[in-house]
Protein backbone atom coordinates (compact mmCIF):
# COMPACT_ATOMS: atom_id res chain seq x y z
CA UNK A 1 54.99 139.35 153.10
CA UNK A 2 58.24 139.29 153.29
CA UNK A 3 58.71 142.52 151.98
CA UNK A 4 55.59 144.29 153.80
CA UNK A 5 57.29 142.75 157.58
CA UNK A 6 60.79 143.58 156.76
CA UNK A 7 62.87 146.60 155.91
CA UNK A 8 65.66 144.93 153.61
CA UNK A 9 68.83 147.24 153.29
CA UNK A 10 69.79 147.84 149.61
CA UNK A 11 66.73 145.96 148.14
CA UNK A 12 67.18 147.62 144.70
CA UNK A 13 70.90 146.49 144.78
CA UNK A 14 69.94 142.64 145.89
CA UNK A 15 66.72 142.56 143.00
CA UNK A 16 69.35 143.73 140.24
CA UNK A 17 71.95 141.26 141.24
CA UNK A 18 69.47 138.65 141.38
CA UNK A 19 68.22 139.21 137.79
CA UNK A 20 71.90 139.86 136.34
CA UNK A 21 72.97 136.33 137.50
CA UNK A 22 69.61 135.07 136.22
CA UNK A 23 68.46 133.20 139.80
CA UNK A 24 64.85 132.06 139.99
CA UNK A 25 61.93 133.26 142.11
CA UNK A 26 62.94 130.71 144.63
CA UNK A 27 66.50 131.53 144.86
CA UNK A 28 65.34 135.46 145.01
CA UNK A 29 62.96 134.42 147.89
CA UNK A 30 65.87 132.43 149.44
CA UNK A 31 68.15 135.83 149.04
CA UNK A 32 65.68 137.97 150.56
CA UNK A 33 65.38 135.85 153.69
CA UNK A 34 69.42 135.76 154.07
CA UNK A 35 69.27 139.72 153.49
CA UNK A 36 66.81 139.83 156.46
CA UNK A 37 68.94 137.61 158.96
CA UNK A 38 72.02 139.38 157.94
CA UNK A 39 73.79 137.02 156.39
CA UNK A 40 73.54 137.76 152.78
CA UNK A 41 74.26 141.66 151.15
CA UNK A 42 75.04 142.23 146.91
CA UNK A 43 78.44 143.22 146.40
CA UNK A 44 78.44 146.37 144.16
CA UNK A 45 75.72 147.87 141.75
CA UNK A 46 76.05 151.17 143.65
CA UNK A 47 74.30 154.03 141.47
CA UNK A 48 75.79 157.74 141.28
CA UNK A 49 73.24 159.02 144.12
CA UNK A 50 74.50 156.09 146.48
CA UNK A 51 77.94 157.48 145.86
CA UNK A 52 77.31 160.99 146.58
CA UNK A 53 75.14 160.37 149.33
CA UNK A 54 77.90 158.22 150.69
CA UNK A 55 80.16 160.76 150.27
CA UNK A 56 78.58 163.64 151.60
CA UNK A 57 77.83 161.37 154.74
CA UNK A 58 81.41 160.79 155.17
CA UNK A 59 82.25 164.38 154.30
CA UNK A 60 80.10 166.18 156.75
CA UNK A 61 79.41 163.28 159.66
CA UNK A 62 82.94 161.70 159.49
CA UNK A 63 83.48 157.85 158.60
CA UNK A 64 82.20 156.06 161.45
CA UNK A 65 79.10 157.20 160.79
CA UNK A 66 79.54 156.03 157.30
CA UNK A 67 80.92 152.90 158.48
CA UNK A 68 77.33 152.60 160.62
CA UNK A 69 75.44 153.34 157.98
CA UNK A 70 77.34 150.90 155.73
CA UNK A 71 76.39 148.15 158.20
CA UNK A 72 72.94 148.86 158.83
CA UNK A 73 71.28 149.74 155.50
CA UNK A 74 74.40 149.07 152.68
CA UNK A 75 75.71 152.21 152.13
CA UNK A 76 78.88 152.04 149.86
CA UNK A 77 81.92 151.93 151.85
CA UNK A 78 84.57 155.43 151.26
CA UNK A 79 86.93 152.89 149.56
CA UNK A 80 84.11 151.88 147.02
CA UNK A 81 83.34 155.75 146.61
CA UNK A 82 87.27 156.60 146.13
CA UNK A 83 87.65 153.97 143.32
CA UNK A 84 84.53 154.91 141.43
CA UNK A 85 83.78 158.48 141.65
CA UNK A 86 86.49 161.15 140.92
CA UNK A 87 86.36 163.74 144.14
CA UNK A 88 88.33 166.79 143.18
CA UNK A 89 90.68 168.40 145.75
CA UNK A 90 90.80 172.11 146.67
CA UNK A 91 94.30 173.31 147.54
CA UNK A 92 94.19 176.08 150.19
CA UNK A 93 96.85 178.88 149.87
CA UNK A 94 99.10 179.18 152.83
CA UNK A 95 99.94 183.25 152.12
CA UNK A 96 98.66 185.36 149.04
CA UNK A 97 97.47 183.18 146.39
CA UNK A 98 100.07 182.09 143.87
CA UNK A 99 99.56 181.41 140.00
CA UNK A 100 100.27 177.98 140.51
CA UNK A 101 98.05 177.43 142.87
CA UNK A 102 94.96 179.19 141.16
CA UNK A 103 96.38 176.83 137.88
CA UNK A 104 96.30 173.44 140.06
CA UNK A 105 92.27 174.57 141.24
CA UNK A 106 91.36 175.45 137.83
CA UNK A 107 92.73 171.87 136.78
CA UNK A 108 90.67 169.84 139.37
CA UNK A 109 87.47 171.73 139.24
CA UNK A 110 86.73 172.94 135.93
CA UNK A 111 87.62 169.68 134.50
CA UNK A 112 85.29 168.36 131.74
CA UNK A 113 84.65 165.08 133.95
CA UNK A 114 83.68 167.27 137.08
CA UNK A 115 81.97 169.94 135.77
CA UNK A 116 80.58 169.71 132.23
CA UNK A 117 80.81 172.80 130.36
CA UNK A 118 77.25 174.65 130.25
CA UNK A 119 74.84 174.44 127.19
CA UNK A 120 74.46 177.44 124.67
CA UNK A 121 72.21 180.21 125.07
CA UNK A 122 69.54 180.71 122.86
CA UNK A 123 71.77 183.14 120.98
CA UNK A 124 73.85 180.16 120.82
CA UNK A 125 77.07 181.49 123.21
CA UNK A 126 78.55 179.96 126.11
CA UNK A 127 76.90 182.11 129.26
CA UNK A 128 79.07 184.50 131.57
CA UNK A 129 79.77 183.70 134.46
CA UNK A 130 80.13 185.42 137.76
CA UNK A 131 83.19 185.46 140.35
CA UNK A 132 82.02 185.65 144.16
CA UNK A 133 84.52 186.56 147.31
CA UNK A 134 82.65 186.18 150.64
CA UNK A 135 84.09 185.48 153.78
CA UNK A 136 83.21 182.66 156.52
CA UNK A 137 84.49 182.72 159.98
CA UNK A 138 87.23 180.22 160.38
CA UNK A 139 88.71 178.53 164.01
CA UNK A 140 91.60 179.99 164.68
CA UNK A 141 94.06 177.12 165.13
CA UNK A 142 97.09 175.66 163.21
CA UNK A 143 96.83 172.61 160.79
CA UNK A 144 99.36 170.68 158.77
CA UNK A 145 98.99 169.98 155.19
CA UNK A 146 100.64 166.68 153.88
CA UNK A 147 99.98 168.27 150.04
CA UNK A 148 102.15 171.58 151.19
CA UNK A 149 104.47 170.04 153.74
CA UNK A 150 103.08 172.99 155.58
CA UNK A 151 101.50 174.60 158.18
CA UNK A 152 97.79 176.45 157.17
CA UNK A 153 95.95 178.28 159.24
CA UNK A 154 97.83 181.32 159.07
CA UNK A 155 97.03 185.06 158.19
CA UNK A 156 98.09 185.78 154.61
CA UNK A 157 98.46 188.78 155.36
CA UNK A 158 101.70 188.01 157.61
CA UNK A 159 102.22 184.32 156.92
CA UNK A 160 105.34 186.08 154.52
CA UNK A 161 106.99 187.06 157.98
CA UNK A 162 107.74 183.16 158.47
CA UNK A 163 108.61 180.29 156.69
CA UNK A 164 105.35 177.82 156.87
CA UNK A 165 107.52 175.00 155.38
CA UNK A 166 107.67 172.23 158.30
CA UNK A 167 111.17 170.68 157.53
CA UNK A 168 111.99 170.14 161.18
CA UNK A 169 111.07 170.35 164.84
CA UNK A 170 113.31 173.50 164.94
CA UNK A 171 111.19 175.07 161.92
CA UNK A 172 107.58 174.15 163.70
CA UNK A 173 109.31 176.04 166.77
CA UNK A 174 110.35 179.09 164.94
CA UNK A 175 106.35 179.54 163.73
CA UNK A 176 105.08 178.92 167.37
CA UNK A 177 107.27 181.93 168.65
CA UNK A 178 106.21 184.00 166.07
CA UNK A 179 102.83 183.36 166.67
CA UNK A 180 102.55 183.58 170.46
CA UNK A 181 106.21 185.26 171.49
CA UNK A 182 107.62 187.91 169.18
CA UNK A 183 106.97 191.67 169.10
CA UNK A 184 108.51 193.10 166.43
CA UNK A 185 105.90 193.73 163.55
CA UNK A 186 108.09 192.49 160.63
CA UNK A 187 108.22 189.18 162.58
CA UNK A 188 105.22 188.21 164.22
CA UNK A 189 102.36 186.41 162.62
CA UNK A 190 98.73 185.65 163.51
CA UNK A 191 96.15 182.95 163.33
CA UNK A 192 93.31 183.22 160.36
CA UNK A 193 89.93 184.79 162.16
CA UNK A 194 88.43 184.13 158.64
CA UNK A 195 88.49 182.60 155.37
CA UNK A 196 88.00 184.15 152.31
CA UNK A 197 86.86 182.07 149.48
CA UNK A 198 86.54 182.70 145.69
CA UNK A 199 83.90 180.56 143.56
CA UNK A 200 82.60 180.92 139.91
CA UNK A 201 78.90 180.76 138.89
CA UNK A 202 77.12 180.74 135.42
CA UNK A 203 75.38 184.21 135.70
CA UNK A 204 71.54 184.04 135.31
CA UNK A 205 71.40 180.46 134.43
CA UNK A 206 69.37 178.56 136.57
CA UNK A 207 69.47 175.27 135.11
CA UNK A 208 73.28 174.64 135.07
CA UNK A 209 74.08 176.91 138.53
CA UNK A 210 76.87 174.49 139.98
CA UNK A 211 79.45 177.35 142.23
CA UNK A 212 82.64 176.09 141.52
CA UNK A 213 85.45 177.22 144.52
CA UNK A 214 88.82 178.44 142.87
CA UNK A 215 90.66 180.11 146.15
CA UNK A 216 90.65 179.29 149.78
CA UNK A 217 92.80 181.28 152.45
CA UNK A 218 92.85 182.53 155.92
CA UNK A 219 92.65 186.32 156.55
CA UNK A 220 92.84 188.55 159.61
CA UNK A 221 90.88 190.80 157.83
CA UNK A 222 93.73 193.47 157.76
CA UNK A 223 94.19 193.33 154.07
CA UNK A 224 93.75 196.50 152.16
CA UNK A 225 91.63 196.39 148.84
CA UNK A 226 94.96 197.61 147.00
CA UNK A 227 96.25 194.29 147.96
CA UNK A 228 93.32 192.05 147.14
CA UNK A 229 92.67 193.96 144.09
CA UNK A 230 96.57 192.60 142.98
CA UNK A 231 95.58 188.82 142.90
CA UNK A 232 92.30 188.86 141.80
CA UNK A 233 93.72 190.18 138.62
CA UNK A 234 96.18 187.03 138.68
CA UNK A 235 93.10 184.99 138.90
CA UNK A 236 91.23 186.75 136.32
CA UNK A 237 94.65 186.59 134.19
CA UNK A 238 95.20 182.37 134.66
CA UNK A 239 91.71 182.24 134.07
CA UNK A 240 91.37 183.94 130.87
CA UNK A 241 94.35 181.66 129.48
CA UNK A 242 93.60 177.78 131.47
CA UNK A 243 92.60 175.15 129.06
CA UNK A 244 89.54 174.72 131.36
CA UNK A 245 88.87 178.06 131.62
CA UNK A 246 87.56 180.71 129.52
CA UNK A 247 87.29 178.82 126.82
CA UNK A 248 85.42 176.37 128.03
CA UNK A 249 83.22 177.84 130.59
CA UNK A 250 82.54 181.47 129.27
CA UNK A 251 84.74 184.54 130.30
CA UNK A 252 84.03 186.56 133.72
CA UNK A 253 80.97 188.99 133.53
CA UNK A 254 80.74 190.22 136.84
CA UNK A 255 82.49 190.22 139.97
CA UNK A 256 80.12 189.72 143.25
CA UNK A 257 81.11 190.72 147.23
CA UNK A 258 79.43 191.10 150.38
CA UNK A 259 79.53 194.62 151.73
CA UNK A 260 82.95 194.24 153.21
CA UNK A 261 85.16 197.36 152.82
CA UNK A 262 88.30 195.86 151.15
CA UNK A 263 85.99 193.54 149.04
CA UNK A 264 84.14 196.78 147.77
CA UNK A 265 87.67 198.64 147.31
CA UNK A 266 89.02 195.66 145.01
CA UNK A 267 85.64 195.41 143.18
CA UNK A 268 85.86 199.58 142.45
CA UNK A 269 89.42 199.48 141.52
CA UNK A 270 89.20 196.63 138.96
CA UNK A 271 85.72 197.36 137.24
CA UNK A 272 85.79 201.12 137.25
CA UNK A 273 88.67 201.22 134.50
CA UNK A 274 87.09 201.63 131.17
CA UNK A 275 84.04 203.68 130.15
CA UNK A 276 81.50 201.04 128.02
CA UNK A 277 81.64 201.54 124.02
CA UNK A 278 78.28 203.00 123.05
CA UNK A 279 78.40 200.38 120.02
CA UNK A 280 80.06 197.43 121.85
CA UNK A 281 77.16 194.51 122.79
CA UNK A 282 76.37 196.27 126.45
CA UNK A 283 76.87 199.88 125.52
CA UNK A 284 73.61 199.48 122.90
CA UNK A 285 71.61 198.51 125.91
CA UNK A 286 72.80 201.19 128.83
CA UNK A 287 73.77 203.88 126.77
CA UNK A 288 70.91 204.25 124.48
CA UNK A 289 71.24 207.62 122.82
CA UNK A 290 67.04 208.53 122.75
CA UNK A 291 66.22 206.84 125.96
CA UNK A 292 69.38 206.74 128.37
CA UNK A 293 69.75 205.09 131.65
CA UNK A 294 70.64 207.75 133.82
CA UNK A 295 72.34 206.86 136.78
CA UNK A 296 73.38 203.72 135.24
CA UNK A 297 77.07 202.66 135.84
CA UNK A 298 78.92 202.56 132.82
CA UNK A 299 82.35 201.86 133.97
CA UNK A 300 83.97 198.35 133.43
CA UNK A 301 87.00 196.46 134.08
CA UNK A 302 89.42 196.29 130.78
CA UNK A 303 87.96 193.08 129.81
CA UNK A 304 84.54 194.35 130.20
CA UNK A 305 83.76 192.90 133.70
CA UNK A 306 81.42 194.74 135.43
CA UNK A 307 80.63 195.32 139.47
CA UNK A 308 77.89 194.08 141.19
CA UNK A 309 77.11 193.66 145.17
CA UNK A 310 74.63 191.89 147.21
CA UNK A 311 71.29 194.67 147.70
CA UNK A 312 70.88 194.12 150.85
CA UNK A 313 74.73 195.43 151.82
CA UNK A 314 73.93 197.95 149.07
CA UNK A 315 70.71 199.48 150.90
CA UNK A 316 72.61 199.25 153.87
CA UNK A 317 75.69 200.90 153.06
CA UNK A 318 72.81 203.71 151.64
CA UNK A 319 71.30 203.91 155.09
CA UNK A 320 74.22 205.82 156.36
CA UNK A 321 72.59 208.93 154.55
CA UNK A 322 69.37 208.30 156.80
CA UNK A 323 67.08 209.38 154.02
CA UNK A 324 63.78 208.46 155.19
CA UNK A 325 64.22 208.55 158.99
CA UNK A 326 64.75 204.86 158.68
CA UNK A 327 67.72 204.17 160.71
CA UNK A 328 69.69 200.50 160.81
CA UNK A 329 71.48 199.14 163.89
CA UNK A 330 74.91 199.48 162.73
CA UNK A 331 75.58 197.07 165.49
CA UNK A 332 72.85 194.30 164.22
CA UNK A 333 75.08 192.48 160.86
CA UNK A 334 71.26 191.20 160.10
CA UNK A 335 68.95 194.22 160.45
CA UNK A 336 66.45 192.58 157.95
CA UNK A 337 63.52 194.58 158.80
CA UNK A 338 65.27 197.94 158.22
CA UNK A 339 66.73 196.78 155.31
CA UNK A 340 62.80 196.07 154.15
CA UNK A 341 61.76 198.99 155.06
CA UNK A 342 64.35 201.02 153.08
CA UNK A 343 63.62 199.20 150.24
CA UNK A 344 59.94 199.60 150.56
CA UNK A 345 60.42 203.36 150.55
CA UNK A 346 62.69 203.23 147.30
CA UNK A 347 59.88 201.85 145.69
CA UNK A 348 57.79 204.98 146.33
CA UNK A 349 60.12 207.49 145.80
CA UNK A 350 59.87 210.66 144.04
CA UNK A 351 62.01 211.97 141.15
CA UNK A 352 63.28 214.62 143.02
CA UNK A 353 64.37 212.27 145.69
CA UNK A 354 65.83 209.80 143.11
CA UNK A 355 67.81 212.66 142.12
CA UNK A 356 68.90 214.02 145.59
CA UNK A 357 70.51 209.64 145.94
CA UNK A 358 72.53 210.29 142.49
């Protein structure tokens, strides 16, 4: 009755204190009834789900939330989270992306205890993994970051023209005039309109697919793929050599963008280096000598990482040859139905046609 009439927060919690401390069916009865009227909740026995559900509570709804939920049906408290779950921190670049930083990510996110290294394939190597740059639109506004003693939230495109270190009032002042009073183009910088961010994936392996971020910064999407194409080899490089990295988790296969111009740039520069060995692992599979794949890409980065894209930004970026009358709204970002329709006419096409898109 008394649990059919009553919803009693953190039941499972009060049962397995109960039966830890050895109290009899009275006592339990007696529990339950304090639960009910408030004046009774088990300290502790907090499973890993209770912990990341209070922590992605706090994370996206803020703490007083948690703090309500908490009260009302015995969520674990941040402090209780803090001290018994291991939340790694992602360090945000103030400019372009140093080593260090990249080194310090590495170290809090491809640790063993955060993310286990993934089983062997069936041919019994670790899997390949994928690196992904996409961008998501950012508020444009200053911040200050205790970790830095800086200021983020700046371009890194100009954030060299100024020193982001906050040492004094004077130094804070120097940033706001650059920002919203000087002219001169070697001195002025701008706020971040949007945030690039690097994460890692296990390519094709869908039962250990955890995206892992390595790189966070704020962009005023003004940087050339010359320039991106620089750091992502620094990235690639502290990769291949971190304790956590390679080694552990499987080297870089491919490297994944959106259809953004400077993304595609980067991704062309770095994996369009090398022409695949016929007799190396991959080059038996594209470049078979009585069947080839014609048409097939067989360029690859010096380490043999290869390009890939999104298909819908690759249909769309084929559009602009209008080869079946099928036109997209360059001005609709999310012309789906176009983008269906193009495929649905690649499916059909003729080999003449497949020849005229080589």
């Amino acid at each position: 009755m008394l649990l059919g009439m009553n919803d009693i927060s953190g039941l499972h919690r009060l049962i397995a204190a109960a039966l830890r401390h050895g109290i009899s069916a009275h006592g339990l009865v007696l529990h339950l009834r304090q639960a009910i009227e408030g004046v009774y909740s088990p300290r502790g026995g907090f499973n890993q789900q209770d912990y990341d559900l209070a922590f992605l509570v706090q994370s996206i709804a803020g703490p007083q939330l948690l703090y309500s939920l908490q009260r009302s049906h015995g969520f674990a408290s941040m402090m209780t989270v803090q001290h018994s779950t291991k939340i790694p921190s992602l360090l945000p670049s103030v400019g372009i992306p140093a080593r260090e930083e990249m080194h310090e990510n590495m170290t809090s996110f491809l640790n063993p205890s955060i993310k286990p290294p993934p089983p062997l394939s069936s041919s019994g190597k670790i899997p390949r993994n994928i690196l992904m740059f996409d961008g998501v639109a950012l508020e444009s506004k200053c911040c200050y970051c205790s970790r830095r003693d800086s200021v983020l939230g700046l371009c890194r495109e100009h954030s060299k023209n100024v020193d982001p270190k906050v040492t004094s009032f004077q130094s804070v002042d120097k940033i706001r005039t650059a920002l919203f009073k000087e002219t001169e183009a070697d001195k002025k910088v701008c706020f971040g309109s949007d945030t690039t961010v690097v994460a890692m994936a296990p390519y094709a392996c869908s039962d250990h697919y955890h995206p892992v971020p390595l790189i966070v910064l704020p962009s005023d999407k003004t940087e050339k793929g010359e320039w991106l194409a620089l750091w992502i080899w620094t990235l690639i490089d502290e990769y291949t050599v971190h304790i956590y990295g390679k080694i552990m988790h499987g080297p870089f296969f491919s490297i994944g963008s959106n259809g953004d111009l400077s993304f595609r740039k980067a991704r062309h520069i770095i994996c369009m280096t090398d022409e695949i060995d016929p007799n190396s692992e991959l080059g038996k599979i594209i470049c078979l000598v009585d069947n080839p794949l014609i048409g097939m890409n067989c360029f690859t980065s010096p380490e043999g990482i290869t390009g890939t894209c999104d298909p819908k930004h690759v249909f769309k970026c084929m559009s602009s040859s209008v080869f079946f009358n099928v036109i997209i709204d360059i001005y609709d970002c999310q012309d789906l139905p176009c983008s269906y329709k193009i495929r649905k006419a690649l499916w059909f096409m003729t080999p003449s046609l497949q020849l005229q898109m080589l």
